[in-house]
PDB file of N, CA and C in Angstrom:
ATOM      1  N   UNK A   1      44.786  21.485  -6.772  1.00  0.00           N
ATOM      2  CA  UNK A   1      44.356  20.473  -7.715  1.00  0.00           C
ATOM      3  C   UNK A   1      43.526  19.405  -7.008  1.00  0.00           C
ATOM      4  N   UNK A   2      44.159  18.832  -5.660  1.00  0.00           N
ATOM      5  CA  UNK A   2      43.476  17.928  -5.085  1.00  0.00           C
ATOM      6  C   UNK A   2      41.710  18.403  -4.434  1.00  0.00           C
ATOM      7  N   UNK A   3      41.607  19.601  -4.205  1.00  0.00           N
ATOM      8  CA  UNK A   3      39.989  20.083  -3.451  1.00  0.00           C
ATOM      9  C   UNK A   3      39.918  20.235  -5.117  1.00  0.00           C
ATOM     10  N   UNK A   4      40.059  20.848  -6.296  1.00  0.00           N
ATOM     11  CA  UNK A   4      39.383  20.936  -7.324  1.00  0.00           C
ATOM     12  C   UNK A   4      38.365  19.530  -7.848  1.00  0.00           C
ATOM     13  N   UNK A   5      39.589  18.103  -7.556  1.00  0.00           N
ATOM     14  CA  UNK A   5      39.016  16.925  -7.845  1.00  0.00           C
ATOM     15  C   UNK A   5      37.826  16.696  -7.226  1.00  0.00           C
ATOM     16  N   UNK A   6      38.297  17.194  -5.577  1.00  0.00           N
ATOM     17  CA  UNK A   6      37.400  16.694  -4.501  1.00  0.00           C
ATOM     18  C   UNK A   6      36.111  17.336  -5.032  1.00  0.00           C
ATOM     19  N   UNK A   7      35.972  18.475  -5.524  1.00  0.00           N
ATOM     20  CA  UNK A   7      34.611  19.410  -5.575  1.00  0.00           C
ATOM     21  C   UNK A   7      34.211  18.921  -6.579  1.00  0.00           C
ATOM     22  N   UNK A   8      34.549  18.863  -7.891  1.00  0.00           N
ATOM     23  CA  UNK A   8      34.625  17.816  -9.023  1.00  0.00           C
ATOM     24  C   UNK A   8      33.563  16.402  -8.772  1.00  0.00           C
ATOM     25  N   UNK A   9      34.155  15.752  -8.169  1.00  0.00           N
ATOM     26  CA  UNK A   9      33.383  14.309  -7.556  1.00  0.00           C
ATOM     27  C   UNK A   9      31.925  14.575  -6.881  1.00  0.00           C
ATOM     28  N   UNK A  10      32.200  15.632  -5.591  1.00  0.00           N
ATOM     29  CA  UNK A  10      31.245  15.801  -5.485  1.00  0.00           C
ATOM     30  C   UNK A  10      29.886  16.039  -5.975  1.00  0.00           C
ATOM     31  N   UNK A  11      30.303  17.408  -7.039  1.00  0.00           N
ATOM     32  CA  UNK A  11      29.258  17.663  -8.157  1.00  0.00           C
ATOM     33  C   UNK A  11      28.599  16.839  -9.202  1.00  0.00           C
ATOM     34  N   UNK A  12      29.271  15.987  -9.231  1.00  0.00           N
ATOM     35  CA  UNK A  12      29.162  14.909 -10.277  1.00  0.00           C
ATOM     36  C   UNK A  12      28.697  13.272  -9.001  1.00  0.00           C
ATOM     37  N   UNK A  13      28.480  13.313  -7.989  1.00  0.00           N
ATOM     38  CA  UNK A  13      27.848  12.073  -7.493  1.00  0.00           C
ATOM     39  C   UNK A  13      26.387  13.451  -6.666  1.00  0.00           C
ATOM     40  N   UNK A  14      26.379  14.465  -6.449  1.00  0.00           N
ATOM     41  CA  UNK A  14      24.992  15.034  -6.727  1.00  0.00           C
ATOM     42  C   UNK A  14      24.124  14.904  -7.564  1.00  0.00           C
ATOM     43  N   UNK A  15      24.826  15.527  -8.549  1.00  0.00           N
ATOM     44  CA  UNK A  15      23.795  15.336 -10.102  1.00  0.00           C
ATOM     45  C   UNK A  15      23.344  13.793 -10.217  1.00  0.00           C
ATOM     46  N   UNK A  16      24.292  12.966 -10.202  1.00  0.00           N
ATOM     47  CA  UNK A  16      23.694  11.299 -10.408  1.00  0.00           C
ATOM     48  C   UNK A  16      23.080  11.102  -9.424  1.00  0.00           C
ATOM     49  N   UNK A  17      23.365  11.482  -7.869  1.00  0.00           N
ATOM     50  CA  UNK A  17      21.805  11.146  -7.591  1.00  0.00           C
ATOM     51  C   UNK A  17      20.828  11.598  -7.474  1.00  0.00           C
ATOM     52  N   UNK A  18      20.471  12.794  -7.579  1.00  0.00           N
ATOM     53  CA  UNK A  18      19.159  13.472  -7.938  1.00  0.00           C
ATOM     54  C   UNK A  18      18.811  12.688  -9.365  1.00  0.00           C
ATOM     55  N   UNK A  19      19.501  12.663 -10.228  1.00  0.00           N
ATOM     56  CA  UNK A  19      18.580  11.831 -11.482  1.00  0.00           C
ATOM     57  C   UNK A  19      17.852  10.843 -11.157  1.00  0.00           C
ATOM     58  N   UNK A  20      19.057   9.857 -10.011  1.00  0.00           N
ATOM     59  CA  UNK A  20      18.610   8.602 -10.063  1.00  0.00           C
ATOM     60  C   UNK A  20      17.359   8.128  -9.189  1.00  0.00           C
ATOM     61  N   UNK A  21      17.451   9.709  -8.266  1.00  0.00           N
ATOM     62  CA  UNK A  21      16.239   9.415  -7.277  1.00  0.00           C
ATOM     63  C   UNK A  21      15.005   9.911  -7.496  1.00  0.00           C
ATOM     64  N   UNK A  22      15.201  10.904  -8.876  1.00  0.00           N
ATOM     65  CA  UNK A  22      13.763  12.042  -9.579  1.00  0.00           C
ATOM     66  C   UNK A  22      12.796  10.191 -10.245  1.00  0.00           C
ATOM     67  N   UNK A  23      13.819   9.256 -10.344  1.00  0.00           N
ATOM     68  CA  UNK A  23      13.438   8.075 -11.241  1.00  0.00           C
ATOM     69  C   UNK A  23      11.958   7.337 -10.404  1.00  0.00           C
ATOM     70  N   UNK A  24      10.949   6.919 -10.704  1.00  0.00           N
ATOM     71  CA  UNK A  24      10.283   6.480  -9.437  1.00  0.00           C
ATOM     72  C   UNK A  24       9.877   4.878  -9.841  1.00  0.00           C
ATOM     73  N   UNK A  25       9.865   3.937  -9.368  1.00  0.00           N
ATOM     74  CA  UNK A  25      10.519   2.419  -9.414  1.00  0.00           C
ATOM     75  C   UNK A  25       8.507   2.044 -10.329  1.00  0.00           C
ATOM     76  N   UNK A  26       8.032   2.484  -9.370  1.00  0.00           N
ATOM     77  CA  UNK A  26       6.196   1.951  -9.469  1.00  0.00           C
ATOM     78  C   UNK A  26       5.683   2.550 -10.492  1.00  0.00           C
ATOM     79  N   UNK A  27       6.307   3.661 -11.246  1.00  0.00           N
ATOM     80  CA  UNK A  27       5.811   4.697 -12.200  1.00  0.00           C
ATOM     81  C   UNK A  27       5.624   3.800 -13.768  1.00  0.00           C
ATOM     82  N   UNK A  28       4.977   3.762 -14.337  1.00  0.00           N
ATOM     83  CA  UNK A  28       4.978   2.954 -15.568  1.00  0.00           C
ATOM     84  C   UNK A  28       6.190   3.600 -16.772  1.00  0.00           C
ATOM     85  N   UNK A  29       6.863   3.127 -17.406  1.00  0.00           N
ATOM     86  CA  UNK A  29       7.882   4.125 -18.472  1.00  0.00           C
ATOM     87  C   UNK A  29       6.935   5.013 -19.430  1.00  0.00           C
ATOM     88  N   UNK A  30       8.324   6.094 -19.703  1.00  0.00           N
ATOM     89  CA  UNK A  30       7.155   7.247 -20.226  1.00  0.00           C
ATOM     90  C   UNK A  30       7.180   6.418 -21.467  1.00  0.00           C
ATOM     91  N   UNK A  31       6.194   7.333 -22.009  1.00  0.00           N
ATOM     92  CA  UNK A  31       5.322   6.353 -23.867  1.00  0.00           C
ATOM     93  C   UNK A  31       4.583   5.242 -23.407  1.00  0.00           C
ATOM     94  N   UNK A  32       4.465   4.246 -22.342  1.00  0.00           N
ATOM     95  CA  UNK A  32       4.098   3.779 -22.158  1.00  0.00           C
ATOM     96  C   UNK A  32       1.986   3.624 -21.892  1.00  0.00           C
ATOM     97  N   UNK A  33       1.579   2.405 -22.225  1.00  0.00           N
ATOM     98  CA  UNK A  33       0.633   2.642 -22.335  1.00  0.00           C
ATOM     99  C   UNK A  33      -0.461   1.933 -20.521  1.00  0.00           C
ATOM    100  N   UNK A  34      -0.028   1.553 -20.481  1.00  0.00           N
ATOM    101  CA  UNK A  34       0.658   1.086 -18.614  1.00  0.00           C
ATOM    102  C   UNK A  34      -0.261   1.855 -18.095  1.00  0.00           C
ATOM    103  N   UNK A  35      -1.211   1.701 -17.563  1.00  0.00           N
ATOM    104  CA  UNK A  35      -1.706   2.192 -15.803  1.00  0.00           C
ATOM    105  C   UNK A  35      -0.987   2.510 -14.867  1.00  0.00           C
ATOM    106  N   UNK A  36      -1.104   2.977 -13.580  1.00  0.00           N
ATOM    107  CA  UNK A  36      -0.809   2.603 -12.115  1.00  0.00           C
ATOM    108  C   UNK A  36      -2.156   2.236 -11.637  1.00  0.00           C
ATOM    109  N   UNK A  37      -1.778   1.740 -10.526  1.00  0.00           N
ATOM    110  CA  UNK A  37      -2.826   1.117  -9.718  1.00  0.00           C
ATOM    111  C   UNK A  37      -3.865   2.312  -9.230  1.00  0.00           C
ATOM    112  N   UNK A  38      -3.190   3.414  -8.981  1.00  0.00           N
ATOM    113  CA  UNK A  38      -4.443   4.394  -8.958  1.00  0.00           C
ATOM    114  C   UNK A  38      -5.223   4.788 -10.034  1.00  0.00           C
ATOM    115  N   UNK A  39      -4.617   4.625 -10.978  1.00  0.00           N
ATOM    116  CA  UNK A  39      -5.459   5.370 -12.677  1.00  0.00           C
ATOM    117  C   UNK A  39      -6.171   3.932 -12.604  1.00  0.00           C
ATOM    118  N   UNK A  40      -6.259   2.511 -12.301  1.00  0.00           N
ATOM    119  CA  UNK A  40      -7.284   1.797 -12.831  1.00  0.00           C
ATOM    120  C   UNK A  40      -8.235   2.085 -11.512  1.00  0.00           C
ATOM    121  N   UNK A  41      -7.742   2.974 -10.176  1.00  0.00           N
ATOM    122  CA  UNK A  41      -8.573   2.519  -9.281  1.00  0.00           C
ATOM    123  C   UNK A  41      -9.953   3.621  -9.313  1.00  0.00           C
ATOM    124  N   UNK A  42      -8.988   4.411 -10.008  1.00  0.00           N
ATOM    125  CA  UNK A  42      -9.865   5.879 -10.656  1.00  0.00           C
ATOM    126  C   UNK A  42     -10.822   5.726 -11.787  1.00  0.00           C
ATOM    127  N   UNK A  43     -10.407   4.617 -12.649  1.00  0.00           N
ATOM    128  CA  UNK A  43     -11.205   4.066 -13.805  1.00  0.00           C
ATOM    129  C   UNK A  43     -12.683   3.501 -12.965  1.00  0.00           C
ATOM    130  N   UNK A  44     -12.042   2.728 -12.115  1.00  0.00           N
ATOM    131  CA  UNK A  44     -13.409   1.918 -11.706  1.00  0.00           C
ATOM    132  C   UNK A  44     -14.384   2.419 -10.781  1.00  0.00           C
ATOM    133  N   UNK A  45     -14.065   3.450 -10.206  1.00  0.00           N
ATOM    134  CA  UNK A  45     -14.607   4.244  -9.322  1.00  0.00           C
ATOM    135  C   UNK A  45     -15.269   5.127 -10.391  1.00  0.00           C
ATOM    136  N   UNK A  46     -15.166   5.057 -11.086  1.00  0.00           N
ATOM    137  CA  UNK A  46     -15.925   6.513 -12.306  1.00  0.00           C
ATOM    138  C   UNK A  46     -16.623   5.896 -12.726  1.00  0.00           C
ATOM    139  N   UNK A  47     -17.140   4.522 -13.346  1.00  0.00           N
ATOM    140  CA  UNK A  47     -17.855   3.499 -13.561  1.00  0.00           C
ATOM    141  C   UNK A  47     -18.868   3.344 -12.511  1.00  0.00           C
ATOM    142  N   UNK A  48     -18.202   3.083 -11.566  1.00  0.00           N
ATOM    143  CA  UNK A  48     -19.390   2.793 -10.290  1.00  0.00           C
ATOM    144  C   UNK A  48     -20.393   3.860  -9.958  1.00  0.00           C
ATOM    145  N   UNK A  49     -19.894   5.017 -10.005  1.00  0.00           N
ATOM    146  CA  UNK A  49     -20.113   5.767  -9.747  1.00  0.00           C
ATOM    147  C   UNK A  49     -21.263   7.133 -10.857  1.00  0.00           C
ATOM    148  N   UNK A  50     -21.692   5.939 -11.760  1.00  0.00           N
ATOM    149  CA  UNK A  50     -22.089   6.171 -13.102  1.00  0.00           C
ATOM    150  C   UNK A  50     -23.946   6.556 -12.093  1.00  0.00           C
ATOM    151  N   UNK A  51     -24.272   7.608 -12.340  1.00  0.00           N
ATOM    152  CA  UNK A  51     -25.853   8.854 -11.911  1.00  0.00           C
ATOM    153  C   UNK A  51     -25.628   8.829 -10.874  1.00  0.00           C
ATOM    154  N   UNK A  52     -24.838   9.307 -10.285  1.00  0.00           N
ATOM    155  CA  UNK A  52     -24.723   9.848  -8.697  1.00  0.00           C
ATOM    156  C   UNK A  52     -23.823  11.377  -8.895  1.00  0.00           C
ATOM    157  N   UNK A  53     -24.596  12.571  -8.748  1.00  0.00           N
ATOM    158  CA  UNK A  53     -24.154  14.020  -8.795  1.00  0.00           C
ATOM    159  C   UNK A  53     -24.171  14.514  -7.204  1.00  0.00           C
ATOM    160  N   UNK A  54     -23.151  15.827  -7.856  1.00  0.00           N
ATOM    161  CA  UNK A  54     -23.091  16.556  -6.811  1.00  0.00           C
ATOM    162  C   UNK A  54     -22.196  15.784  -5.614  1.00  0.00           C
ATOM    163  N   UNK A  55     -22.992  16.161  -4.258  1.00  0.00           N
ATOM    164  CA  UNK A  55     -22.716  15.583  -2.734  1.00  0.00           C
ATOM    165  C   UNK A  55     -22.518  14.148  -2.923  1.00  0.00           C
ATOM    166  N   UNK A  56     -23.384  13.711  -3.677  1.00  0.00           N
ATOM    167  CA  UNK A  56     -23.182  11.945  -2.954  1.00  0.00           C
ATOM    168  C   UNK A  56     -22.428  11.333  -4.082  1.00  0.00           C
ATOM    169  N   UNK A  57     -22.059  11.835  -5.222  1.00  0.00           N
ATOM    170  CA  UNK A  57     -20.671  11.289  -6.442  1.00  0.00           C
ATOM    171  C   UNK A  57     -19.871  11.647  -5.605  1.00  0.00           C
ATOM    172  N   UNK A  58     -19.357  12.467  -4.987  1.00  0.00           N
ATOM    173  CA  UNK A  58     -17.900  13.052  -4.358  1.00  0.00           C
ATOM    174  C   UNK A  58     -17.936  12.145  -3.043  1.00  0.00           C
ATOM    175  N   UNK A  59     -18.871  12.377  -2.284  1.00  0.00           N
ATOM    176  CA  UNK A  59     -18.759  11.146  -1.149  1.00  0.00           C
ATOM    177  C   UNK A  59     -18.253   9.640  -1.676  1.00  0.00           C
ATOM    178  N   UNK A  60     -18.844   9.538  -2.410  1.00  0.00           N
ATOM    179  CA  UNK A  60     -18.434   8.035  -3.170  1.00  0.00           C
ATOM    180  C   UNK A  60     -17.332   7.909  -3.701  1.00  0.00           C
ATOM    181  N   UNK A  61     -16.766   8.738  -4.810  1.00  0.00           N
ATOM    182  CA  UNK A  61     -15.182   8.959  -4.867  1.00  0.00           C
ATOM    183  C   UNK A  61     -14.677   8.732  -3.770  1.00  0.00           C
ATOM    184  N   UNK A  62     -14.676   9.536  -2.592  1.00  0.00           N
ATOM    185  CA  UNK A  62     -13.596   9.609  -1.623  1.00  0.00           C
ATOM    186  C   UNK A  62     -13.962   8.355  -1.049  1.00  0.00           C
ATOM    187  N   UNK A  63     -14.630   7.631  -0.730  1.00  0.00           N
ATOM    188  CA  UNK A  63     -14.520   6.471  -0.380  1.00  0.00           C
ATOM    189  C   UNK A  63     -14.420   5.349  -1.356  1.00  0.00           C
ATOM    190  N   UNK A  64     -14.701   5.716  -2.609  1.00  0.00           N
ATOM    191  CA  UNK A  64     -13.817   4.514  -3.591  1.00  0.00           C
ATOM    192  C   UNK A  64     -12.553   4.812  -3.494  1.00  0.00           C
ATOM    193  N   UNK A  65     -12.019   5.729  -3.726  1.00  0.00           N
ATOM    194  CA  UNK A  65     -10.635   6.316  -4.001  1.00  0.00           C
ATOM    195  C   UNK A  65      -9.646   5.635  -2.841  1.00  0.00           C
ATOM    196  N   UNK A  66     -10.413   5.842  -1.209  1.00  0.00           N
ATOM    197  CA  UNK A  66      -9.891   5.670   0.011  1.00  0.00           C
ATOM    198  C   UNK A  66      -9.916   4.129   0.083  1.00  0.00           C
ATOM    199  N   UNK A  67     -10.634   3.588  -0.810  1.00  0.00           N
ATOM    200  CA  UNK A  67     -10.758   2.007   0.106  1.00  0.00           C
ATOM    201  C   UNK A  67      -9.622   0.984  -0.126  1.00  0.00           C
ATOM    202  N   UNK A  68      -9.744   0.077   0.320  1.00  0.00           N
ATOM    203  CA  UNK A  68      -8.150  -0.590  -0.025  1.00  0.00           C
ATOM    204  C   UNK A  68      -7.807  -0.906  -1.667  1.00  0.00           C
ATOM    205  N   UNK A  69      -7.464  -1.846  -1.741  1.00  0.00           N
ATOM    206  CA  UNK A  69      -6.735  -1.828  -3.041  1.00  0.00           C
ATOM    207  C   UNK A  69      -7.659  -2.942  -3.863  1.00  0.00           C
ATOM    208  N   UNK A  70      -7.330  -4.288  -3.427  1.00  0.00           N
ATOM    209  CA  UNK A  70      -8.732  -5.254  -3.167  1.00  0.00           C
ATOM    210  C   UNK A  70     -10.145  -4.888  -3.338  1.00  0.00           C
ATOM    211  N   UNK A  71     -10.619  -4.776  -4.691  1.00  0.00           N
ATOM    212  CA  UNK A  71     -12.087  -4.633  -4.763  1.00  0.00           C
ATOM    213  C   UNK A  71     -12.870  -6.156  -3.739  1.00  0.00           C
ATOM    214  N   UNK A  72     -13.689  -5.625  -3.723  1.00  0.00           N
ATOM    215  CA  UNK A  72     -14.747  -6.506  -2.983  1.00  0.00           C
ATOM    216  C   UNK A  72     -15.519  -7.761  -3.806  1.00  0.00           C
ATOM    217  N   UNK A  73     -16.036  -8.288  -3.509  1.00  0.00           N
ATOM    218  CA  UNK A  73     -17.172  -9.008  -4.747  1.00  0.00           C
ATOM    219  C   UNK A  73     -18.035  -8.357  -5.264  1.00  0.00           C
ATOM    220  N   UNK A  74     -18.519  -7.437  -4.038  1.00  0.00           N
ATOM    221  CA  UNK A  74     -19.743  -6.466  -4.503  1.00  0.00           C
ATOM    222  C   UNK A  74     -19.118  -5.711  -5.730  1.00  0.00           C
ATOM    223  N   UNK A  75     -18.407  -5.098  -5.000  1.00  0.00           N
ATOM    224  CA  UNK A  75     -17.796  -4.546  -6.583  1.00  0.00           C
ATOM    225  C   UNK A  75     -17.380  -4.978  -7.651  1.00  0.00           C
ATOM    226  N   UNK A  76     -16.879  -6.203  -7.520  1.00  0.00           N
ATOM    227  CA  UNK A  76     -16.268  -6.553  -8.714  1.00  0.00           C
ATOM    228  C   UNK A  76     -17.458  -6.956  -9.393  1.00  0.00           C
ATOM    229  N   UNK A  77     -18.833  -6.690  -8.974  1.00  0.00           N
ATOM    230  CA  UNK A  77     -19.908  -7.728  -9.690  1.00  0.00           C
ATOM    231  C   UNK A  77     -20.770  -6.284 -10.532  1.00  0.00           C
ATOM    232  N   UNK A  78     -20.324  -5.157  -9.672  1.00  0.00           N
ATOM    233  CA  UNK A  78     -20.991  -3.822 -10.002  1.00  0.00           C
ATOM    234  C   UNK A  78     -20.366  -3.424 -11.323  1.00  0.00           C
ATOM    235  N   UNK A  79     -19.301  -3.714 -11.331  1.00  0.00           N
ATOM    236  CA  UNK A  79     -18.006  -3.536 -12.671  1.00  0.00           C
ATOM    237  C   UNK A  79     -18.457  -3.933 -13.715  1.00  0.00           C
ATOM    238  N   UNK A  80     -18.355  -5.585 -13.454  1.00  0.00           N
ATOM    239  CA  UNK A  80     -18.040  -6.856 -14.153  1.00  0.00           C
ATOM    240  C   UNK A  80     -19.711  -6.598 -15.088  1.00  0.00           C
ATOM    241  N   UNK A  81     -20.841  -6.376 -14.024  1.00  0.00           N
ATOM    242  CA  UNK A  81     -22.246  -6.245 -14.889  1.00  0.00           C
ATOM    243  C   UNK A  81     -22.411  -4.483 -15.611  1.00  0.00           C
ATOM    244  N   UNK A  82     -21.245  -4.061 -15.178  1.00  0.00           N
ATOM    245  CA  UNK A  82     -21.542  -2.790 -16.103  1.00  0.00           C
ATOM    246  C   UNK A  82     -20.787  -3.034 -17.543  1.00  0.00           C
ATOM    247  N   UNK A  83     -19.547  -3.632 -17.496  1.00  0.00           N
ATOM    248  CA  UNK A  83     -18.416  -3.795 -18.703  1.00  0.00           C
ATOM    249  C   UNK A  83     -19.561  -4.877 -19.363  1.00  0.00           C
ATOM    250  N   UNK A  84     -20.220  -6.211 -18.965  1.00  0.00           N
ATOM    251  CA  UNK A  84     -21.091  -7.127 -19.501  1.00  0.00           C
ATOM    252  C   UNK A  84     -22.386  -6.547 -20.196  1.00  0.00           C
ATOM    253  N   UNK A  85     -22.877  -5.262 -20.399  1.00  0.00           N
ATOM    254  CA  UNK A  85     -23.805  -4.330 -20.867  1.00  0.00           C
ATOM    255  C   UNK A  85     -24.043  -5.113 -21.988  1.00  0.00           C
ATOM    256  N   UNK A  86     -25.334  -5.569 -22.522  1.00  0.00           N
ATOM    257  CA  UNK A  86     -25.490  -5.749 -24.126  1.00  0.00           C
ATOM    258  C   UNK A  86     -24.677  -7.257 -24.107  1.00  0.00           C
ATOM    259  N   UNK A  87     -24.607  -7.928 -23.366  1.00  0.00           N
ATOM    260  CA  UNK A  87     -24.076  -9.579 -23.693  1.00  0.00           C
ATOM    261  C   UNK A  87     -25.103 -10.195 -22.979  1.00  0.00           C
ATOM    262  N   UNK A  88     -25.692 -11.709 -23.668  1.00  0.00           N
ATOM    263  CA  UNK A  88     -26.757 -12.343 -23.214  1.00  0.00           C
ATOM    264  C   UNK A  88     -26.255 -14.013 -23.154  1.00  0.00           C
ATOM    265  N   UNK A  89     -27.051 -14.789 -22.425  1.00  0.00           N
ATOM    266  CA  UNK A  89     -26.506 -15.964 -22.560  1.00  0.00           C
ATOM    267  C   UNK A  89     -25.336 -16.491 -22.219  1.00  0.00           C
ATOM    268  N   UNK A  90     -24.472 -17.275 -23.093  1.00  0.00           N
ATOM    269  CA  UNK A  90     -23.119 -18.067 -22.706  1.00  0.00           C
ATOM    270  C   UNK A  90     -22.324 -16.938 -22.871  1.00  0.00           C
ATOM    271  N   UNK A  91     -22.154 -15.895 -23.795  1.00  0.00           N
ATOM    272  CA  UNK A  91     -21.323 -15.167 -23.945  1.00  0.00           C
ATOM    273  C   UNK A  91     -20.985 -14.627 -22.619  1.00  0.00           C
ATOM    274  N   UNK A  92     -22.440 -13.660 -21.962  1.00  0.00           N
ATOM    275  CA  UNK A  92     -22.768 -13.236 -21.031  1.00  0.00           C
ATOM    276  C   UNK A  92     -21.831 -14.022 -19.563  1.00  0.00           C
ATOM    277  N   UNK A  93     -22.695 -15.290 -19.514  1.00  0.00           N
ATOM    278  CA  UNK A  93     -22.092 -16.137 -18.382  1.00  0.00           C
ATOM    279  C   UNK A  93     -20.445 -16.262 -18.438  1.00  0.00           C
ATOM    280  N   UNK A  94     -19.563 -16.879 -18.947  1.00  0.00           N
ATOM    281  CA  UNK A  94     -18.614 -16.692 -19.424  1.00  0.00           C
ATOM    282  C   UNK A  94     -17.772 -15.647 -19.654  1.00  0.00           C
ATOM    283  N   UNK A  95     -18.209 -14.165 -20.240  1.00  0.00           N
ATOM    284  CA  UNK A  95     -17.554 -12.705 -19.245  1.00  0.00           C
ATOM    285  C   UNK A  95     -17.368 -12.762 -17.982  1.00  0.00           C
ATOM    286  N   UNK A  96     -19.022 -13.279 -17.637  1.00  0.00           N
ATOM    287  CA  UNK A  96     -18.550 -12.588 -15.704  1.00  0.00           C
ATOM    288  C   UNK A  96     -18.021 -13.750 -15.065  1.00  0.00           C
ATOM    289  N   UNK A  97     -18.050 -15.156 -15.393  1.00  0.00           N
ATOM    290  CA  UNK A  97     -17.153 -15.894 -14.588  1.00  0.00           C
ATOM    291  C   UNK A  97     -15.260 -15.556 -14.913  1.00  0.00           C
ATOM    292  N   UNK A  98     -15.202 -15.066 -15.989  1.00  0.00           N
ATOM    293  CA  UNK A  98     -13.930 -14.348 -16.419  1.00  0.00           C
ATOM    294  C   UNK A  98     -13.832 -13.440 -15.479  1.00  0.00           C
ATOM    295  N   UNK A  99     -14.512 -12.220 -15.336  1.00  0.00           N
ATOM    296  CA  UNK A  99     -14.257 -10.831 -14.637  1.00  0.00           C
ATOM    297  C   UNK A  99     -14.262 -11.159 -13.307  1.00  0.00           C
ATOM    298  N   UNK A 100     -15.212 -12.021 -12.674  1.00  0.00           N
ATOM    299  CA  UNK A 100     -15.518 -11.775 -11.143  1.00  0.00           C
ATOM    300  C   UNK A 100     -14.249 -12.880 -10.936  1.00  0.00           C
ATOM    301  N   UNK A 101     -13.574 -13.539 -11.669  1.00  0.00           N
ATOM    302  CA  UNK A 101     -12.104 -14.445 -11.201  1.00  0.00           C
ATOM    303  C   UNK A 101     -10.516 -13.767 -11.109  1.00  0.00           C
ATOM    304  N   UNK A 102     -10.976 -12.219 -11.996  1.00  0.00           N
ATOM    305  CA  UNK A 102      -9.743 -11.907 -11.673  1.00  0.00           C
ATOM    306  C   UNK A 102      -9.818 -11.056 -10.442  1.00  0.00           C
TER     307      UNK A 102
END
């Protein structure tokens, strides 16, 4: 009776932690409409990366993809004037002092 318990416990603090460790802390909840930091880093790199085929789009991926986390100014200005498309004036000014601040 007593190794039945023992095997018992065991099986049952396995299973809980494989659940608890399949769980991943940074992952957004499922249904959720949530990014990770790579899906926006993948967003913006596909943007940037807007008429460049072949060899030199894939070079550029792997070094958007690779670079730190921290966009640059350059970039954030390459972004910020692509999302600003079709805005003129105050509207205009006022996007990109918005975009290039976050």
């Amino acid at each position: 009776m007593n190794k039945f318990l023992s095997t018992l416990a065991l099986g049952l603090a396995l299973s809980t932690g494989g659940a608890f460790a399949a769980s991943h802390v940074g992952a957004p909840m499922a249904g959720s409409d949530a990014k990770t930091p790579q899906q926006n880093k993948m967003t913006t790199c596909n943007k940037d990366a807007t008429g460049k085929k072949g060899d030199a789009r894939k070079t550029f991926m792997k070094e958007c993809l690779s670079a730190d986390a921290q966009p640059t100014q350059q970039t954030k200005m390459k972004t910020c004037n692509v999302d600003a498309k079709g805005m003129k004036g105050d509207e205009r000014k006022k996007f990109m002092s918005g975009c290039l601040k976050k």
